[in-house]
N, C-alpha and C. Protein backbone atom coordinates (compact mmCIF):
# COMPACT_ATOMS: atom_id res chain seq x y z
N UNK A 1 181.70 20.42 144.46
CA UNK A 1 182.74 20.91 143.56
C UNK A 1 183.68 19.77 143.15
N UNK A 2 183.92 18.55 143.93
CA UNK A 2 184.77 17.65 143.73
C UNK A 2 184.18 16.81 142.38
N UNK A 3 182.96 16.71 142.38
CA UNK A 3 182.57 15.89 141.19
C UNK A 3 182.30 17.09 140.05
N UNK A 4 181.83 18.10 140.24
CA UNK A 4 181.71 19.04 139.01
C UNK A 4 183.57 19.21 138.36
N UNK A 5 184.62 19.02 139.25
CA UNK A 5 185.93 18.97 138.96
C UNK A 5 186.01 17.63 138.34
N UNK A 6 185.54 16.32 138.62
CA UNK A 6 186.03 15.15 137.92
C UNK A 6 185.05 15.29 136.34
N UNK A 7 183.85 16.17 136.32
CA UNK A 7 183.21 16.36 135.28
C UNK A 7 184.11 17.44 133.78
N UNK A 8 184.71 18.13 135.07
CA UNK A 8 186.25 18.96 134.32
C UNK A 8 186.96 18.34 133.43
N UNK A 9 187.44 17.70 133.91
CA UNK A 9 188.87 16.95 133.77
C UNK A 9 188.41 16.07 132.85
N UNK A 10 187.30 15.24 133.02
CA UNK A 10 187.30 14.27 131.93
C UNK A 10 187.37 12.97 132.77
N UNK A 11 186.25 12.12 132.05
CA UNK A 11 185.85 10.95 132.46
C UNK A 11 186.27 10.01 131.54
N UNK A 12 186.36 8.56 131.73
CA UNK A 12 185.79 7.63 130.23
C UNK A 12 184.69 7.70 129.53
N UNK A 13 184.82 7.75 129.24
CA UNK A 13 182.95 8.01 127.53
C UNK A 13 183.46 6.95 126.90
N UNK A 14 183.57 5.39 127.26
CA UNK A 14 183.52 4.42 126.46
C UNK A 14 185.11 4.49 125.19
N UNK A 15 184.56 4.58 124.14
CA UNK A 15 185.44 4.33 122.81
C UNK A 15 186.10 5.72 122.65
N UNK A 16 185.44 6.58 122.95
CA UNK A 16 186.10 8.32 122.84
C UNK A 16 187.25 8.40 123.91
N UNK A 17 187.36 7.73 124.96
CA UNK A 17 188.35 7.93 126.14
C UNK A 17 187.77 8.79 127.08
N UNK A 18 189.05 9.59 127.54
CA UNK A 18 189.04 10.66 128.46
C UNK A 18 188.15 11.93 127.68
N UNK A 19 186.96 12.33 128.48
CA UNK A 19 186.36 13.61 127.60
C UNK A 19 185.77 14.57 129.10
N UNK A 20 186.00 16.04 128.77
CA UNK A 20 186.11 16.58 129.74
C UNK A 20 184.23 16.83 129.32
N UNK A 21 183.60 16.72 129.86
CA UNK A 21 181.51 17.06 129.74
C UNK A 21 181.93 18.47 130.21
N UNK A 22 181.85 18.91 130.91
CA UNK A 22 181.71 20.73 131.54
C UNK A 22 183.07 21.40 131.06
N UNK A 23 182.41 22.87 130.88
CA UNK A 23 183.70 23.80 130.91
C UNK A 23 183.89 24.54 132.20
N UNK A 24 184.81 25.36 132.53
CA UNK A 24 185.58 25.39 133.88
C UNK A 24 184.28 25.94 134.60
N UNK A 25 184.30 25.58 135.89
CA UNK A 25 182.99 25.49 137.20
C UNK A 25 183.51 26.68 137.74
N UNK A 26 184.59 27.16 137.95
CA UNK A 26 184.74 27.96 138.96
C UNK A 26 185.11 29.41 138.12
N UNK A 27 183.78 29.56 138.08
CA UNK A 27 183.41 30.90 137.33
C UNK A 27 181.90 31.54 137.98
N UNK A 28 182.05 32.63 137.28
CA UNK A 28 180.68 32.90 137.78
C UNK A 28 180.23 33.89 136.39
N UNK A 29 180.61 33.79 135.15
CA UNK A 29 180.15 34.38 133.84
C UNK A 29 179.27 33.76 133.61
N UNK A 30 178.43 34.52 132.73
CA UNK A 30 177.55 34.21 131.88
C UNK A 30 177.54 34.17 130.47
N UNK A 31 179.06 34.55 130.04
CA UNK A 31 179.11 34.58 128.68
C UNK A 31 179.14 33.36 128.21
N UNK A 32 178.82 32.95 127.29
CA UNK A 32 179.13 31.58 126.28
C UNK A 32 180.04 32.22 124.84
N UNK A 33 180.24 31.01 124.09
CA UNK A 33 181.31 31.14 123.12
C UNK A 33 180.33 30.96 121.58
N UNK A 34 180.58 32.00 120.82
CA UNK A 34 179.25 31.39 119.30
C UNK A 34 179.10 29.93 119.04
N UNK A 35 180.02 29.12 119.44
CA UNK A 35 180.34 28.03 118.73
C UNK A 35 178.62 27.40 119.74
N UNK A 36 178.96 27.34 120.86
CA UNK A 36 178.00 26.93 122.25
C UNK A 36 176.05 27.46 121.85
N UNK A 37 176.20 28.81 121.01
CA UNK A 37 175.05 29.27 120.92
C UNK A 37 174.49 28.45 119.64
N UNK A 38 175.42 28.48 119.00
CA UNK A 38 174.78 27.77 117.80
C UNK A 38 174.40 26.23 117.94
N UNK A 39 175.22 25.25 118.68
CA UNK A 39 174.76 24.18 119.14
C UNK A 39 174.00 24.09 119.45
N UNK A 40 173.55 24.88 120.63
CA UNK A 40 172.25 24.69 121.74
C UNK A 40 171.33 25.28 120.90
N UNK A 41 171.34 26.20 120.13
CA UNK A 41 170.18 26.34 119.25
C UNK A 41 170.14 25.13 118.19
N UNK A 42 170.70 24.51 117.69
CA UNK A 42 170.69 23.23 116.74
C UNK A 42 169.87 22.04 117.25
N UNK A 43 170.51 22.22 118.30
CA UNK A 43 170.34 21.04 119.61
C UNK A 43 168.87 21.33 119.93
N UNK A 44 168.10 22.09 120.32
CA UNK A 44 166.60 22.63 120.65
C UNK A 44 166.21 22.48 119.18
N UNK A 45 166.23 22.78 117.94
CA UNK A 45 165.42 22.37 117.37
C UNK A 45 165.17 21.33 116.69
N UNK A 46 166.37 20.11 116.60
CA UNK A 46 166.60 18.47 116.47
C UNK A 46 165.55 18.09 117.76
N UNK A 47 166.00 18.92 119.11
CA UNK A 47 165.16 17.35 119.69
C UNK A 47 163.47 18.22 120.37
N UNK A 48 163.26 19.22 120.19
CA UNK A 48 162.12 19.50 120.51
C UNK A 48 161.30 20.45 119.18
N UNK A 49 161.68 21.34 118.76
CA UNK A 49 161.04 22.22 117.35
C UNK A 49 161.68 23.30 117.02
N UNK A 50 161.28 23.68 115.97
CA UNK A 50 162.08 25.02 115.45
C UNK A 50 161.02 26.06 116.15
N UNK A 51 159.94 25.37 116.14
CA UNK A 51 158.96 26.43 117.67
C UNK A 51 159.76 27.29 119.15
N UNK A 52 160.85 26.22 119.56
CA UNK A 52 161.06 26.73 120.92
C UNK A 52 162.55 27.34 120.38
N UNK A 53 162.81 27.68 118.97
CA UNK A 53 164.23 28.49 118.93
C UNK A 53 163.85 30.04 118.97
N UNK A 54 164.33 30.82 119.62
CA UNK A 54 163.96 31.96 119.60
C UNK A 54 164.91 32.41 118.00
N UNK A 55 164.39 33.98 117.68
CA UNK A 55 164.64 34.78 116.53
C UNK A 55 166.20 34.88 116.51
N UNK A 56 166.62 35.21 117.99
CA UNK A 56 167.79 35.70 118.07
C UNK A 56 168.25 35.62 119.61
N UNK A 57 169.27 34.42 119.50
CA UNK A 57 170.25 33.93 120.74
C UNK A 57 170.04 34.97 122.42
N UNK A 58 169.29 34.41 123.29
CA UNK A 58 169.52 36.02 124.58
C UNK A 58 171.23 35.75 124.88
N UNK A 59 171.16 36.96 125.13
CA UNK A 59 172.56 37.10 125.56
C UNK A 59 172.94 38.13 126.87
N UNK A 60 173.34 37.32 128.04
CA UNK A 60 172.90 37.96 129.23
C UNK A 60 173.88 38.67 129.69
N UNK A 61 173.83 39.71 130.30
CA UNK A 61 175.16 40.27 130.59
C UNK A 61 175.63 40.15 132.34
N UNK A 62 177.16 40.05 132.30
CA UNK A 62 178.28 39.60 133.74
C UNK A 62 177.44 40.87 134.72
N UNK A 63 177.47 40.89 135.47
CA UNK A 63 177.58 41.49 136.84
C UNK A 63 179.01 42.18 136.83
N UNK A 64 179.13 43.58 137.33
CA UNK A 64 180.37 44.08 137.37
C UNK A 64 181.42 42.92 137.78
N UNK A 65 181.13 42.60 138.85
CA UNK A 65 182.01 42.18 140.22
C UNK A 65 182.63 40.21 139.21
N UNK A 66 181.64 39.87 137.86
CA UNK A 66 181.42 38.96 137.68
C UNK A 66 183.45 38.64 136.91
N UNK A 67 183.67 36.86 137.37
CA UNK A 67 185.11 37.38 136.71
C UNK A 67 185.01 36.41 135.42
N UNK A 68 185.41 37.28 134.03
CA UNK A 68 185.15 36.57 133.39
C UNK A 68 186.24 36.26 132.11
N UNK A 69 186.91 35.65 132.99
CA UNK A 69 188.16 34.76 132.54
C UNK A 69 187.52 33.91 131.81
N UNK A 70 187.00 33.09 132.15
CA UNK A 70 186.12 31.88 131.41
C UNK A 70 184.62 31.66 130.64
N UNK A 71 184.03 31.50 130.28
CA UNK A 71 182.93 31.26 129.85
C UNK A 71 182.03 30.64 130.42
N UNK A 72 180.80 30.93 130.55
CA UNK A 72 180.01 30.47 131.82
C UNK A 72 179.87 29.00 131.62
N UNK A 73 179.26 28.05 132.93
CA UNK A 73 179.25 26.62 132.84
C UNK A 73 178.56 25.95 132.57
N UNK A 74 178.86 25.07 131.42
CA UNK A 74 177.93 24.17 130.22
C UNK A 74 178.28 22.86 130.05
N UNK A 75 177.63 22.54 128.98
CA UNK A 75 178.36 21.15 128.58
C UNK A 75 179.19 21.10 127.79
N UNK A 76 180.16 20.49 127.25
CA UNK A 76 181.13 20.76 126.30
C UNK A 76 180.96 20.39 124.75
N UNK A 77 179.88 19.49 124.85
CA UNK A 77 179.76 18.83 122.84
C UNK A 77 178.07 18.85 123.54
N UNK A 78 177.29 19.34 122.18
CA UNK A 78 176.30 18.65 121.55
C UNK A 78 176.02 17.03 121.53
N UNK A 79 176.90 16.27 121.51
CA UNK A 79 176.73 14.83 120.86
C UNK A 79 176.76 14.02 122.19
N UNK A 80 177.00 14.61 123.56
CA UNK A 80 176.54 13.68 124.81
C UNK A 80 175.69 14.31 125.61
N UNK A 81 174.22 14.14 125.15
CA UNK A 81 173.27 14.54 126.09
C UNK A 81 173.73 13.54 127.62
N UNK A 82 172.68 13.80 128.26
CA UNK A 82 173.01 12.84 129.90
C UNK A 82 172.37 11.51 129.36
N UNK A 83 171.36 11.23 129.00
CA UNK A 83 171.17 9.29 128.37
C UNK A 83 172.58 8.82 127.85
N UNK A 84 173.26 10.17 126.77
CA UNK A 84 174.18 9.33 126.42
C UNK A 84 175.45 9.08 127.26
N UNK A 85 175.65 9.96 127.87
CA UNK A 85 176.74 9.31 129.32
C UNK A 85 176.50 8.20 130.68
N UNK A 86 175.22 8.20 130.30
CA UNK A 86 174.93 8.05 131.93
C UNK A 86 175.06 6.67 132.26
N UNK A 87 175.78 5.13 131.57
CA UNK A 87 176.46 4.31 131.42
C UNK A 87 177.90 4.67 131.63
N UNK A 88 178.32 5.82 131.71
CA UNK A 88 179.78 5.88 131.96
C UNK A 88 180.21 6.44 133.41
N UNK A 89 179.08 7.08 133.92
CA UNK A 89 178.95 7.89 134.99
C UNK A 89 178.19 7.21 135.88
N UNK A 90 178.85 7.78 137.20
CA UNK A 90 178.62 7.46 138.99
C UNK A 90 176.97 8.55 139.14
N UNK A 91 176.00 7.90 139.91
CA UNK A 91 174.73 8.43 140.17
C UNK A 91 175.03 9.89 140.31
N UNK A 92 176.04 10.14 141.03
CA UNK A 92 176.41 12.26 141.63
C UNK A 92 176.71 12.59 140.44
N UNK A 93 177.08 12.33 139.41
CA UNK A 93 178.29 12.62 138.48
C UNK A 93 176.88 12.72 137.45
N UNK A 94 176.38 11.68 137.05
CA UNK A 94 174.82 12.10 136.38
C UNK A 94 174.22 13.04 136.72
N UNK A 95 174.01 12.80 137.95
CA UNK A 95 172.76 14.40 138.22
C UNK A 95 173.17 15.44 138.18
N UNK A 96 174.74 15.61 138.34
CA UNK A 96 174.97 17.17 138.24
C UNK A 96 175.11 17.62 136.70
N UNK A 97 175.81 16.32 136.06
CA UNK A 97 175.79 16.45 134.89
C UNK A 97 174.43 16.77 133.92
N UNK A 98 173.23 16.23 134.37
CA UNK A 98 171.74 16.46 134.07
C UNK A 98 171.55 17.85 134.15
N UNK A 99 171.89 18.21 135.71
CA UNK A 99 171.72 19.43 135.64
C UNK A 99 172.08 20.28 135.03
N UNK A 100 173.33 20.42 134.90
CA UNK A 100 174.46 21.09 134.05
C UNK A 100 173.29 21.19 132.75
N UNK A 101 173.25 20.20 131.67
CA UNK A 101 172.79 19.98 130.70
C UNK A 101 171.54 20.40 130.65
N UNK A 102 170.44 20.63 131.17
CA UNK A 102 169.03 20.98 132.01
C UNK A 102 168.90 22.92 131.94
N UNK A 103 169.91 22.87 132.91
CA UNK A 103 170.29 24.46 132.95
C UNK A 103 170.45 25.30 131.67
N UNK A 104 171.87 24.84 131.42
CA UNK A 104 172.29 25.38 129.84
C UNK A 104 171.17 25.59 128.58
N UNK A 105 170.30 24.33 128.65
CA UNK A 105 169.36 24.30 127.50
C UNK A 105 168.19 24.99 128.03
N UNK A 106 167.64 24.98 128.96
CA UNK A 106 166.85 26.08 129.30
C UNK A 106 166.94 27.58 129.11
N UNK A 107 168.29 27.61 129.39
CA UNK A 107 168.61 29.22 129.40
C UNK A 107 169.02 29.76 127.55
N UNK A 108 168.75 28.88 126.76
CA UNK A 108 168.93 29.00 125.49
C UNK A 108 167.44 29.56 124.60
């Protein structure tokens, strides 16, 4: 949690500065925000095909108990896959960040 928190907050990204990669970790939603669906669908068919976009966004639903103050946990921009951070970032801080990024686009 300590590095998914420094992934929070915001790292250096070079010329951009301080940029926060994840939205808040300490959640347990599954909702995302339109802005997020439409990316990750943009994003899947720039870097792999308009083959792997589905018709229409899944959209999964919270668990009663689920609290959903926040929006479930992703990456924050389109424009830093993990190649493109991973000069700015500590080995832990990559892989979770991979993951992070890994996860999200899978589940799209």
């Amino acid at each position: 949690m300590a590095v998914a928190q420094k992934l929070y907050e915001g790292l250096p990204i070079g010329e951009r500065g301080l940029v926060g990669l994840i939205t808040y970790m300490r959640t347990d939603s599954v909702r995302l925000s339109d802005g997020a669906l439409a990316w990750s669908r943009q994003y899947i068919e720039t870097a792999y095909s308009r083959d792997y976009v589905p018709a229409h966004a899944h959209v999964y639903k919270n668990r009663r108990k689920a609290q959903d103050a926040h929006e479930a946990i992703r990456p924050t921009s389109p424009d830093l896959p993990p190649e493109a951070v991973k000069p700015f970032l500590k080995k832990d801080e990559h892989e979770l960040y991979t993951l992070i990024w890994n996860r999200f686009i899978a589940s799209r």
